[in-house]
PDB file of N, CA and C in Angstrom:
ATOM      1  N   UNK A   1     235.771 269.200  23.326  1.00  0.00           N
ATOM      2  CA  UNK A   1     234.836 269.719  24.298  1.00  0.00           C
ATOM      3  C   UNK A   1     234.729 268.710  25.447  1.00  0.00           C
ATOM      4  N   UNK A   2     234.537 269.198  26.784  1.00  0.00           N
ATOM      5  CA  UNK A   2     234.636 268.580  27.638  1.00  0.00           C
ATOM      6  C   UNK A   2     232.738 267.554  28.369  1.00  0.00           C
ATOM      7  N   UNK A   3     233.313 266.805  28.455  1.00  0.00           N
ATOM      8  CA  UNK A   3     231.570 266.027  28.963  1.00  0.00           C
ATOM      9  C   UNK A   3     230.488 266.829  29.158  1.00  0.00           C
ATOM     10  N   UNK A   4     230.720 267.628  30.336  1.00  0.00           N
ATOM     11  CA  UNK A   4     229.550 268.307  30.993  1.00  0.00           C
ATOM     12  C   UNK A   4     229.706 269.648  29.509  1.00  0.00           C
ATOM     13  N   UNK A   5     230.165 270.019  28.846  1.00  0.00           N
ATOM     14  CA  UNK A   5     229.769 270.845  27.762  1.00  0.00           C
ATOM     15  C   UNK A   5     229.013 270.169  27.270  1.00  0.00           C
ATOM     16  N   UNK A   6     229.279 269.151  26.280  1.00  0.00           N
ATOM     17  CA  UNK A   6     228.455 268.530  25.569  1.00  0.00           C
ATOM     18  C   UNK A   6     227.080 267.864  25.905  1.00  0.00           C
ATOM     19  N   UNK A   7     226.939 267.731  27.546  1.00  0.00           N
ATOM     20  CA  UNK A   7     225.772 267.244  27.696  1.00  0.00           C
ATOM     21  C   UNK A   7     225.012 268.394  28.130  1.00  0.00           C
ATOM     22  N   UNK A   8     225.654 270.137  28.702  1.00  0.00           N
ATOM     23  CA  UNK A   8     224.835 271.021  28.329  1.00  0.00           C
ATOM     24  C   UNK A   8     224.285 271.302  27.037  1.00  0.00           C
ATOM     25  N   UNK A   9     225.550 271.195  26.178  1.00  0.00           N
ATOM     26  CA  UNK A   9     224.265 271.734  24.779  1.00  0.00           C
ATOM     27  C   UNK A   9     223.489 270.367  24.370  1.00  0.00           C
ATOM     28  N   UNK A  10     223.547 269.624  24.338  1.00  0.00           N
ATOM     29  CA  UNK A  10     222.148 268.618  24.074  1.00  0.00           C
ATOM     30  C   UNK A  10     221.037 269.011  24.776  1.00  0.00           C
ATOM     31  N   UNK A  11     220.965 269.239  26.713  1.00  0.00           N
ATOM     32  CA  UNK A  11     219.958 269.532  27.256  1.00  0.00           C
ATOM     33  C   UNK A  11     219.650 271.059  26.740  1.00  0.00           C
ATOM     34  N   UNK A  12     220.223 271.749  26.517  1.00  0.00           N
ATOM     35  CA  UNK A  12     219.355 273.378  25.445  1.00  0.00           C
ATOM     36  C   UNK A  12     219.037 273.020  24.307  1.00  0.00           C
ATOM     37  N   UNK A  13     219.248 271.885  23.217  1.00  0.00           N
ATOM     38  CA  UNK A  13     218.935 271.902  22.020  1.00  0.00           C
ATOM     39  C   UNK A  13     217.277 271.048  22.545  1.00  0.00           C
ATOM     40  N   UNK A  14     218.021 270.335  23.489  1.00  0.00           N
ATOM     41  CA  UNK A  14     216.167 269.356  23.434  1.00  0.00           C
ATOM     42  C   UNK A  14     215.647 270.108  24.233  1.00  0.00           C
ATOM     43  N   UNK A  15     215.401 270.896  24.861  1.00  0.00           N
ATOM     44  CA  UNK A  15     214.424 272.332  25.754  1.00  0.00           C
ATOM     45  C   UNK A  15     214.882 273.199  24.989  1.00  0.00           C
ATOM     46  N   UNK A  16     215.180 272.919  23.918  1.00  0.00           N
ATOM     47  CA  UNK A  16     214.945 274.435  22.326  1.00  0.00           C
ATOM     48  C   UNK A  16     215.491 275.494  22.995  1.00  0.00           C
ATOM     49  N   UNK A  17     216.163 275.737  23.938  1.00  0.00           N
ATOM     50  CA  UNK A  17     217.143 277.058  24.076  1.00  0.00           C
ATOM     51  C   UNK A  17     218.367 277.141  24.018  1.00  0.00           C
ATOM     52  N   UNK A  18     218.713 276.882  22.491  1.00  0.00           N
ATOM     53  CA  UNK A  18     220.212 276.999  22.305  1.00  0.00           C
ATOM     54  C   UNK A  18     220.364 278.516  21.673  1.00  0.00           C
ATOM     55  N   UNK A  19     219.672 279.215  21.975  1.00  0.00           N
ATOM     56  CA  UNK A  19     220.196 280.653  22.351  1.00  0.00           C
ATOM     57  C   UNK A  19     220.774 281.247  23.003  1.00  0.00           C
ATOM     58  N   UNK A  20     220.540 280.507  23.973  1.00  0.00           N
ATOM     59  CA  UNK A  20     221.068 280.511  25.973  1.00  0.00           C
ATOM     60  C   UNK A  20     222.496 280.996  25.334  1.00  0.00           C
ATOM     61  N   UNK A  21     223.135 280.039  24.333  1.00  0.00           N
ATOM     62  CA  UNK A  21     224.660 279.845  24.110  1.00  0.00           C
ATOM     63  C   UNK A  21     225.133 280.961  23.679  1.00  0.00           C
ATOM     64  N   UNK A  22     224.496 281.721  23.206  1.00  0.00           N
ATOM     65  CA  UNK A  22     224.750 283.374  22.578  1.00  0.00           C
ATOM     66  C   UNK A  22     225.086 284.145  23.768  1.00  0.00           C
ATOM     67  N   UNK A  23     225.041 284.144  25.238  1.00  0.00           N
ATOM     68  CA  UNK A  23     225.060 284.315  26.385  1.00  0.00           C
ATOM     69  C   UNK A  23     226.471 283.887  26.949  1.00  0.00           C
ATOM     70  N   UNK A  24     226.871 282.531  26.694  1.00  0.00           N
ATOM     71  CA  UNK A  24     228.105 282.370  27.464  1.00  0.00           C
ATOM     72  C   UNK A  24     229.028 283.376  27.393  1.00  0.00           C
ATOM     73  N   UNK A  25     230.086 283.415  28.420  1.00  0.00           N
ATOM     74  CA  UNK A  25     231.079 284.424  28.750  1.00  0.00           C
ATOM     75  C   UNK A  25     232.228 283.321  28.905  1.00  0.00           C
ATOM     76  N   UNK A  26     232.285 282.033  29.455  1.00  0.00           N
ATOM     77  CA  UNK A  26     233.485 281.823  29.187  1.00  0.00           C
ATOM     78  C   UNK A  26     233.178 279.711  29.852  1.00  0.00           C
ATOM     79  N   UNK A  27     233.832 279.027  28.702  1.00  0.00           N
ATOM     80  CA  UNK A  27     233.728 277.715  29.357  1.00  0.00           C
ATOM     81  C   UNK A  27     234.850 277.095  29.884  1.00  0.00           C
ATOM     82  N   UNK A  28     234.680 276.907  30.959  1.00  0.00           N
ATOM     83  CA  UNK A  28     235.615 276.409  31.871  1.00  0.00           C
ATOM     84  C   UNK A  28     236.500 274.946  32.041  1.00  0.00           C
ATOM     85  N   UNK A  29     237.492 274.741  32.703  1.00  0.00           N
ATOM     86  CA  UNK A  29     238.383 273.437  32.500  1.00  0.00           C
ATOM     87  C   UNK A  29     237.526 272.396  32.788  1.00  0.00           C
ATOM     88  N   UNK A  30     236.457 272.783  34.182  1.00  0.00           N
ATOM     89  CA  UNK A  30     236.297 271.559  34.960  1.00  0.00           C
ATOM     90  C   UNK A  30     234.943 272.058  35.443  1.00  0.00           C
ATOM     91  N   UNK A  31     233.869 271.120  35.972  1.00  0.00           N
ATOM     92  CA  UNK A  31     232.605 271.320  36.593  1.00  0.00           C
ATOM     93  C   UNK A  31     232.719 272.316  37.595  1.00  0.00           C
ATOM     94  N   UNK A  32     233.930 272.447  38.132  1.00  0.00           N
ATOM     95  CA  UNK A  32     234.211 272.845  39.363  1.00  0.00           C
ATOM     96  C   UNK A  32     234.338 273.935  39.530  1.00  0.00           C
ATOM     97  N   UNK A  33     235.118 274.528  38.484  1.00  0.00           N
ATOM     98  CA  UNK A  33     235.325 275.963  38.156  1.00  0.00           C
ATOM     99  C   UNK A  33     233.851 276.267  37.441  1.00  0.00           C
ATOM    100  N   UNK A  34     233.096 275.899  37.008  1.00  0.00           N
ATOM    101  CA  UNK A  34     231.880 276.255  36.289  1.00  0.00           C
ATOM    102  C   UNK A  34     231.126 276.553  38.170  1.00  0.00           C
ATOM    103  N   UNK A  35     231.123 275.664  38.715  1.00  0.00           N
ATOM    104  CA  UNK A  35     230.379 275.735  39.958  1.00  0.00           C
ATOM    105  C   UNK A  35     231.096 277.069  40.764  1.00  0.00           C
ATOM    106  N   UNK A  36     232.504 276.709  40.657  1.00  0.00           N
ATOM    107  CA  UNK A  36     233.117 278.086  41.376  1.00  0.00           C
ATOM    108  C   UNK A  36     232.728 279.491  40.857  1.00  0.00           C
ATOM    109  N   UNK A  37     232.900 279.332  39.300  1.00  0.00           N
ATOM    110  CA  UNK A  37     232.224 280.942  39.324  1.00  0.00           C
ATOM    111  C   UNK A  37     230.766 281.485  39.521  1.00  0.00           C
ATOM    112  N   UNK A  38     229.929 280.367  39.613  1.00  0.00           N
ATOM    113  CA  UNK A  38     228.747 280.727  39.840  1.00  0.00           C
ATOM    114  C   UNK A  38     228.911 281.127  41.326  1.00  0.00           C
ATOM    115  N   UNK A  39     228.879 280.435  42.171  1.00  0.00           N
ATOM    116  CA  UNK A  39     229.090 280.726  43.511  1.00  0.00           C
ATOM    117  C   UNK A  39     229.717 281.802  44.282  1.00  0.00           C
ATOM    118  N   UNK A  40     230.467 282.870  43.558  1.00  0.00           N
ATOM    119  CA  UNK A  40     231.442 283.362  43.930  1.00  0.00           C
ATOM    120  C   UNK A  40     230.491 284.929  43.200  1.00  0.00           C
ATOM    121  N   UNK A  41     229.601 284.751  42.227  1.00  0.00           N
ATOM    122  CA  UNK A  41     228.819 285.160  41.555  1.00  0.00           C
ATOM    123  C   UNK A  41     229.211 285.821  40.392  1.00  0.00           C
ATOM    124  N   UNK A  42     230.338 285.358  39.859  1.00  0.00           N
ATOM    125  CA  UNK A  42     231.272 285.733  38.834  1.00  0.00           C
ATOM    126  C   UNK A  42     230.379 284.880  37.035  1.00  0.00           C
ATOM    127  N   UNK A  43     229.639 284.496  37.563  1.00  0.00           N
ATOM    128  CA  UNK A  43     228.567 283.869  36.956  1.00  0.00           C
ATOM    129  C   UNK A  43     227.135 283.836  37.003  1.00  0.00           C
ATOM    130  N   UNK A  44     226.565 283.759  36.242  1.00  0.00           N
ATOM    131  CA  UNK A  44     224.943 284.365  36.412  1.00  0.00           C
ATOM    132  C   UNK A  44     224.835 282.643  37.043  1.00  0.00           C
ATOM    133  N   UNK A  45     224.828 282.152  35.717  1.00  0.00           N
ATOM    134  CA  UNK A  45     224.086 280.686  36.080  1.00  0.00           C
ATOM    135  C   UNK A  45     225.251 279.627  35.056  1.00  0.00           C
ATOM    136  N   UNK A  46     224.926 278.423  35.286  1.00  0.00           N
ATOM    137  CA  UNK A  46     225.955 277.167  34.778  1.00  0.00           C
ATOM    138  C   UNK A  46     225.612 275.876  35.349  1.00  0.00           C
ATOM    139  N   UNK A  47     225.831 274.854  34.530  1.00  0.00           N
ATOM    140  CA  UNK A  47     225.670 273.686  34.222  1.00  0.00           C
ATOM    141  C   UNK A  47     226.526 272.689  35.141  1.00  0.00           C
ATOM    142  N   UNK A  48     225.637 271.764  36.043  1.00  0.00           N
ATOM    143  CA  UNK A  48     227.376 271.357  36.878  1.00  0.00           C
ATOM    144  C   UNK A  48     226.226 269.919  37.422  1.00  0.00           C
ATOM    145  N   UNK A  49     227.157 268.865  37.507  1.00  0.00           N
ATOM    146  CA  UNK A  49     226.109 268.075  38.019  1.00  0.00           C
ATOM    147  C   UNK A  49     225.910 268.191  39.278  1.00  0.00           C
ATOM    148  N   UNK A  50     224.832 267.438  39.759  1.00  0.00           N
ATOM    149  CA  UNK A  50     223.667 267.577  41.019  1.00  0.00           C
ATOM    150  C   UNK A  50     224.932 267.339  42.128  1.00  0.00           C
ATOM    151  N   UNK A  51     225.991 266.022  41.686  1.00  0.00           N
ATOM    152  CA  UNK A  51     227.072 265.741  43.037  1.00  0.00           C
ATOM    153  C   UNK A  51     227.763 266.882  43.253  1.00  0.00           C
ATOM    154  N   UNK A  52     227.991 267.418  42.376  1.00  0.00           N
ATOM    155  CA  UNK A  52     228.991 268.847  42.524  1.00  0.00           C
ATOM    156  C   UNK A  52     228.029 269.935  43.109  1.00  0.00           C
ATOM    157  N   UNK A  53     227.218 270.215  42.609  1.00  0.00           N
ATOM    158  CA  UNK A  53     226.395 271.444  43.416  1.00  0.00           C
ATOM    159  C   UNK A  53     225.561 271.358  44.906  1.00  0.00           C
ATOM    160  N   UNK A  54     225.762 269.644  45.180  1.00  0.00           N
ATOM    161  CA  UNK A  54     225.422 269.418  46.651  1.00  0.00           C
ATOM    162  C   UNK A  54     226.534 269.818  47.292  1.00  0.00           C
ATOM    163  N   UNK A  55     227.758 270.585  46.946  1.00  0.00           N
ATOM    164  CA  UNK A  55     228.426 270.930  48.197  1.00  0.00           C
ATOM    165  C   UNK A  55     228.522 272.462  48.182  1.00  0.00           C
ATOM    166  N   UNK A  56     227.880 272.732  47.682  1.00  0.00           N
ATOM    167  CA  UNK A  56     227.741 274.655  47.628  1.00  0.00           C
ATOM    168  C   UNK A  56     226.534 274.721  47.542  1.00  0.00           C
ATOM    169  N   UNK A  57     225.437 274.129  48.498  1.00  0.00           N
ATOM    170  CA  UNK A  57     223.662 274.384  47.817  1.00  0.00           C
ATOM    171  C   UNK A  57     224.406 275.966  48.851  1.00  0.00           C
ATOM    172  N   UNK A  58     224.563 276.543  49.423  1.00  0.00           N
ATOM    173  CA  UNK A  58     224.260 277.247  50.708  1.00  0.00           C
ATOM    174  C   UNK A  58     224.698 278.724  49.527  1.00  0.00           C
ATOM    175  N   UNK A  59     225.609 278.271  48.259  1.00  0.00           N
ATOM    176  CA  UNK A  59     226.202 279.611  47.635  1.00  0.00           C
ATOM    177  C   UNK A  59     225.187 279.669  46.678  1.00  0.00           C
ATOM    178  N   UNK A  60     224.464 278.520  45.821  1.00  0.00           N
ATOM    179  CA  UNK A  60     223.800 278.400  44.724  1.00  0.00           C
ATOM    180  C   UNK A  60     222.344 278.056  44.772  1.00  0.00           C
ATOM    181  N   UNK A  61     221.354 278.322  43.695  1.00  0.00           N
ATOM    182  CA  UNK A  61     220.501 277.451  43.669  1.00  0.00           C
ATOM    183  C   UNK A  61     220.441 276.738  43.248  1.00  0.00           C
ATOM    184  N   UNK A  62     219.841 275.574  43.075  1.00  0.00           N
ATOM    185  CA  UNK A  62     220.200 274.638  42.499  1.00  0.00           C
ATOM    186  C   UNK A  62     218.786 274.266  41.633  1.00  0.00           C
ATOM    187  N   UNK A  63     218.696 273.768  40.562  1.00  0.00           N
ATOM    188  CA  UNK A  63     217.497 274.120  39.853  1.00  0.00           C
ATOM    189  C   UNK A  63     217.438 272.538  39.008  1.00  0.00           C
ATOM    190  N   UNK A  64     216.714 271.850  39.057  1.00  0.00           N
ATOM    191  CA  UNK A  64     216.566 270.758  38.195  1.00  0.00           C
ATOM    192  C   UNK A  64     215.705 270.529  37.109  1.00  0.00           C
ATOM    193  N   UNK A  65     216.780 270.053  36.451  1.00  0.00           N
ATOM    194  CA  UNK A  65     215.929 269.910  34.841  1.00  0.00           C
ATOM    195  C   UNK A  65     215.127 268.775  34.547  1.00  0.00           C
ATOM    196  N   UNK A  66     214.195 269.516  33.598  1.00  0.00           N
ATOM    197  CA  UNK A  66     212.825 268.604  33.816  1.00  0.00           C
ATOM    198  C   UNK A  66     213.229 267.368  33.269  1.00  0.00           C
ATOM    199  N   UNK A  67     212.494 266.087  33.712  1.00  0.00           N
ATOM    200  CA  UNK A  67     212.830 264.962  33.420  1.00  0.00           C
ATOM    201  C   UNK A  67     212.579 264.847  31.957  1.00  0.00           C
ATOM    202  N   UNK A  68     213.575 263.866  31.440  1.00  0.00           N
ATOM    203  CA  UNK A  68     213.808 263.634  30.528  1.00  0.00           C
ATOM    204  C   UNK A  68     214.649 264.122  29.607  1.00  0.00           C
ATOM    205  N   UNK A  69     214.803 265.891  30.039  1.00  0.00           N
ATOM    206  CA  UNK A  69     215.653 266.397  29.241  1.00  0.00           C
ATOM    207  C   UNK A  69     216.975 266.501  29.243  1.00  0.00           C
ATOM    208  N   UNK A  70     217.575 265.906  30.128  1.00  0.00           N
ATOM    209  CA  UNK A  70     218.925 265.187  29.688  1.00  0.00           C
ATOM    210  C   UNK A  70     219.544 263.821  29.161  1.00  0.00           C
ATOM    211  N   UNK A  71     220.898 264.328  28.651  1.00  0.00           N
ATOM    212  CA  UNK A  71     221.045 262.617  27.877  1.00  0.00           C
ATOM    213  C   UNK A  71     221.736 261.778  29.044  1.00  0.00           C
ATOM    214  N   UNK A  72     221.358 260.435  28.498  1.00  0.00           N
ATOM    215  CA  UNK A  72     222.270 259.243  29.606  1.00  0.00           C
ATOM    216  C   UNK A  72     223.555 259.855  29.467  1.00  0.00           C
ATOM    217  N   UNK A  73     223.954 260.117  31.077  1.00  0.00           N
ATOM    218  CA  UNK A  73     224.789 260.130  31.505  1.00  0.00           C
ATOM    219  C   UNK A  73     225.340 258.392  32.057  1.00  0.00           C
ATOM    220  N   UNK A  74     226.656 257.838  31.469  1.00  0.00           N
ATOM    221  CA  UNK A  74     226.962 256.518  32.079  1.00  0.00           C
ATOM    222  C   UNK A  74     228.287 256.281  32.003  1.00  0.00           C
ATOM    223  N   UNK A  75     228.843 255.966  33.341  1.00  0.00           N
ATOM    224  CA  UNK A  75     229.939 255.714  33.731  1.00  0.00           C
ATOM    225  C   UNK A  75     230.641 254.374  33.741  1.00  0.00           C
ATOM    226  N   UNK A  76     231.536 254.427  33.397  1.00  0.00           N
ATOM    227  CA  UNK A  76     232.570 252.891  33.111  1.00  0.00           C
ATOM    228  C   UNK A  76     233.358 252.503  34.487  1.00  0.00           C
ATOM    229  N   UNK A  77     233.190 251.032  34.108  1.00  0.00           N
ATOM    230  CA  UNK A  77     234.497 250.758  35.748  1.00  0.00           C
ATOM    231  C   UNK A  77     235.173 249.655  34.849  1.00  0.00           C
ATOM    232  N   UNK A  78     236.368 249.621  35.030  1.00  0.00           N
ATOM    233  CA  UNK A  78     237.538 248.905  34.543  1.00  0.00           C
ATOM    234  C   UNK A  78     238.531 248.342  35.297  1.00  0.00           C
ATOM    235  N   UNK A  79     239.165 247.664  35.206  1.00  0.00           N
ATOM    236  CA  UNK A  79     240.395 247.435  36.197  1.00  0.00           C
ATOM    237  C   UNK A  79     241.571 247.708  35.504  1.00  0.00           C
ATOM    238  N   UNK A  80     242.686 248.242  35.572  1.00  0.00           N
ATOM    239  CA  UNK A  80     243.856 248.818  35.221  1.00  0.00           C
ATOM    240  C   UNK A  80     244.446 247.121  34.930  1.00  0.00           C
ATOM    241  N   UNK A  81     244.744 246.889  33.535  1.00  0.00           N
ATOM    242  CA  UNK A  81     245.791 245.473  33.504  1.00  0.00           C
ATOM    243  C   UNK A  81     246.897 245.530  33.881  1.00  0.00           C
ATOM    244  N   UNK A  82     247.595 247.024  33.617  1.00  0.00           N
ATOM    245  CA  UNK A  82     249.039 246.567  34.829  1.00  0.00           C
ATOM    246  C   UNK A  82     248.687 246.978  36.370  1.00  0.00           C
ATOM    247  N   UNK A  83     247.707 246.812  36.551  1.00  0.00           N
ATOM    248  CA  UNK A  83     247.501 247.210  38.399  1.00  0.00           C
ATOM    249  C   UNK A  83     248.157 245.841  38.838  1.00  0.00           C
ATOM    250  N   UNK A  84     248.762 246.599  39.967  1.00  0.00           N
ATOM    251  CA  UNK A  84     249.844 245.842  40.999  1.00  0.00           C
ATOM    252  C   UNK A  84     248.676 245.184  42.374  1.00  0.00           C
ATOM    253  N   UNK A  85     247.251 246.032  41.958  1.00  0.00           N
ATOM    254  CA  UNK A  85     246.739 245.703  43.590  1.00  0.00           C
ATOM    255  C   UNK A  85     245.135 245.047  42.297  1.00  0.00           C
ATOM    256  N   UNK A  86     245.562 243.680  41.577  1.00  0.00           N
ATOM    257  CA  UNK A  86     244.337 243.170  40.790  1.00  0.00           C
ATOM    258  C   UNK A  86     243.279 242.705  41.820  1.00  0.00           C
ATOM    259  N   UNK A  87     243.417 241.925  42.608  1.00  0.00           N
ATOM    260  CA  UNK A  87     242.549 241.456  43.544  1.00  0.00           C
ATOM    261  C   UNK A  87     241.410 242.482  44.547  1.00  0.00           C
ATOM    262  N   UNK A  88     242.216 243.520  45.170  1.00  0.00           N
ATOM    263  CA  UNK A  88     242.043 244.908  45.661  1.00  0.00           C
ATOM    264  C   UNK A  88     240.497 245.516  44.768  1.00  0.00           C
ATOM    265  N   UNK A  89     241.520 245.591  43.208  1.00  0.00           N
ATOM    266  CA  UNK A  89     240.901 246.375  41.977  1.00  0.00           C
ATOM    267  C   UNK A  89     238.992 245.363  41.981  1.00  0.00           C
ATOM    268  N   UNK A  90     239.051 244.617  41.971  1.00  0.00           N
ATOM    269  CA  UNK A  90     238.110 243.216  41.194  1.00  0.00           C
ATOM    270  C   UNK A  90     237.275 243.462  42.580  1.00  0.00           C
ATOM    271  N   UNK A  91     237.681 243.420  43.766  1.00  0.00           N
ATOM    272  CA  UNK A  91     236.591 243.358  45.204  1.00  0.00           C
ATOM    273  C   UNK A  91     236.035 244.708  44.780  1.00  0.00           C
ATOM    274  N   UNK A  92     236.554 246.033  44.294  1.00  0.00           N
ATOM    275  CA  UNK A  92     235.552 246.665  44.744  1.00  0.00           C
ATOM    276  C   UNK A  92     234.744 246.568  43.088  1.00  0.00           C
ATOM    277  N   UNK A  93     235.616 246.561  41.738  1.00  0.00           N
ATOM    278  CA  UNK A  93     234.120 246.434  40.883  1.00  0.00           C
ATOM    279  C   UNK A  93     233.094 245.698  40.882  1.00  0.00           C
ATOM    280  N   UNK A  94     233.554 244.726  41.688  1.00  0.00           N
ATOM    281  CA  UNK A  94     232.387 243.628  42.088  1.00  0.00           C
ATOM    282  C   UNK A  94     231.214 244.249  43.120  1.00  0.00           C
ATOM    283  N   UNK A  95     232.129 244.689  44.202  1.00  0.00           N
ATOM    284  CA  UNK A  95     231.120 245.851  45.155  1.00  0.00           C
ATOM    285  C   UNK A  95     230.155 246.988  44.658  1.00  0.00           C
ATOM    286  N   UNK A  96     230.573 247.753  43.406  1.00  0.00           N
ATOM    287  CA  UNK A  96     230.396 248.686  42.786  1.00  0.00           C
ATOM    288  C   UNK A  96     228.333 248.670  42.392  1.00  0.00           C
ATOM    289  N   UNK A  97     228.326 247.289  41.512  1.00  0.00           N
ATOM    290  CA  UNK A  97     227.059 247.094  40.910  1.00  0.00           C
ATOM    291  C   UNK A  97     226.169 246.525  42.457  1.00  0.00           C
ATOM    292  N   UNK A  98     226.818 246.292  43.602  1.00  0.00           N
ATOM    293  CA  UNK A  98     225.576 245.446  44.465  1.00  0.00           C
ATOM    294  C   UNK A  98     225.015 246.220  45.107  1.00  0.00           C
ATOM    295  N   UNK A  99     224.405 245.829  46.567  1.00  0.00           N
ATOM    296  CA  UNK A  99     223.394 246.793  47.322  1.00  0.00           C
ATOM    297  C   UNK A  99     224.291 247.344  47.889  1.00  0.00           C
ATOM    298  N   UNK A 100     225.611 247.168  48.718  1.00  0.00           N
ATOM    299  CA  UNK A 100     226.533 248.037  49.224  1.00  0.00           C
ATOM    300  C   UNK A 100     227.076 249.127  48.042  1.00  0.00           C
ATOM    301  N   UNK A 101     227.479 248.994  47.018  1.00  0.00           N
ATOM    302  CA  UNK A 101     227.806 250.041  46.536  1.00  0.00           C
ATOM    303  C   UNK A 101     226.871 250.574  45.802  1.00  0.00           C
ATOM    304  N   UNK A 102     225.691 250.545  45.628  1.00  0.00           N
ATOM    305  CA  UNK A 102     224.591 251.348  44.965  1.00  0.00           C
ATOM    306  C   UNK A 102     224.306 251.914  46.138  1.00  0.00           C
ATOM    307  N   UNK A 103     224.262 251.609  46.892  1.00  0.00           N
ATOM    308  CA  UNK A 103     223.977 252.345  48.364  1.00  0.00           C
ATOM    309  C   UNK A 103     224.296 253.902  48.488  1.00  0.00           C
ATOM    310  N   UNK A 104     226.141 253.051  48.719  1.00  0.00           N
ATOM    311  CA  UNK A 104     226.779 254.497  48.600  1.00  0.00           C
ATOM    312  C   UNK A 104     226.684 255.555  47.473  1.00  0.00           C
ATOM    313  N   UNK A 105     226.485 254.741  46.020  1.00  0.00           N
ATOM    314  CA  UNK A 105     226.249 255.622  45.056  1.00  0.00           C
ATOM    315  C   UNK A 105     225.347 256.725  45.027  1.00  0.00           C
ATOM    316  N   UNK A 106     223.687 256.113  45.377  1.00  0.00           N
ATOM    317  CA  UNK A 106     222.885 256.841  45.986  1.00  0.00           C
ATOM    318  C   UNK A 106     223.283 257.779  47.338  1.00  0.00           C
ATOM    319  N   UNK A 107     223.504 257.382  48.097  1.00  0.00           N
ATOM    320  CA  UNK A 107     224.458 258.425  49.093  1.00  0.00           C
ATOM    321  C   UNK A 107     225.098 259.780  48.460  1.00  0.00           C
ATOM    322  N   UNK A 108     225.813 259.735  47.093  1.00  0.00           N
ATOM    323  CA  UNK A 108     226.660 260.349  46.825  1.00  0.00           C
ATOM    324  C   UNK A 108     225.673 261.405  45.937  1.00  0.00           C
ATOM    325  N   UNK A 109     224.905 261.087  45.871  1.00  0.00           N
ATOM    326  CA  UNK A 109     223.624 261.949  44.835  1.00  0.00           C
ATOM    327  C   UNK A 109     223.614 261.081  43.831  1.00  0.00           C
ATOM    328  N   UNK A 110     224.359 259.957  43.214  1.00  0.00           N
ATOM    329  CA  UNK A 110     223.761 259.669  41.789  1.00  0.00           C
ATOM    330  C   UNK A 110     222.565 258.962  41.819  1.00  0.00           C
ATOM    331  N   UNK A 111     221.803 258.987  40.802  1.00  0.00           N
ATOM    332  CA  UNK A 111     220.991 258.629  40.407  1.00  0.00           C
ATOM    333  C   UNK A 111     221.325 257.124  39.691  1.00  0.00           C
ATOM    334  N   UNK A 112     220.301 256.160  40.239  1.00  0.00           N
ATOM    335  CA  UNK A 112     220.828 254.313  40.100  1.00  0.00           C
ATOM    336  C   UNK A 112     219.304 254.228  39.025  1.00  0.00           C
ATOM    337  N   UNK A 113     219.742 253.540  37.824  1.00  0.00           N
ATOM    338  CA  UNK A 113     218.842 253.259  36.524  1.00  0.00           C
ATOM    339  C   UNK A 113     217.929 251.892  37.465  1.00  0.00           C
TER     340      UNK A 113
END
């Protein structure tokens, strides 16, 4: 199962509507296609994160879930050991955690702990 599946059914089991799931019609490769068929209205409603549905608010609504009821979502940064560009790689994970790149992170819709 793919991420954003699994962190939909946690957020219906902890807001107790994993009935909802008796409902699906079909789960998709990617957030994107989950967002595409909603938008297109080939979909009632679907699960997609907040960065992805800021570029179709104009097709969708966009509806947020009450705090708390999703699980940590948390992302990894690594540097590739055979990367050819190590130095390149290391400036920006270093950039990544400071005020320039939380910046942009926030910029991008995520949400900074």
């Amino acid at each position: 199962m793919f991420p954003w599946g699994h962190y939909t059914r946690q957020v219906l089991e902890d807001l107790d509507l994993t009935a909802a799931l008796d409902n699906v019609v079909s789960n998709e490769g990617d957030v994107k296609g989950v967002l595409g068929k909603v938008a297109l209205g080939e979909g009632d409603a679907g699960f997609v994160y907040i960065t992805d549905a800021a570029v179709s608010e104009e097709d969708v609504t966009v509806i947020e879930l009450p705090e708390g009821s999703q699980p940590p979502i948390e992302y990894q940064i690594a540097i590739v050991s055979a990367s050819e560009n190590q130095d390149a790689a290391q400036a920006f994970v270093d950039t990544v955690p400071g005020p320039e790149g939380q910046e942009a992170l926030e910029a991008a819709g995520f949400t900074i702990p």
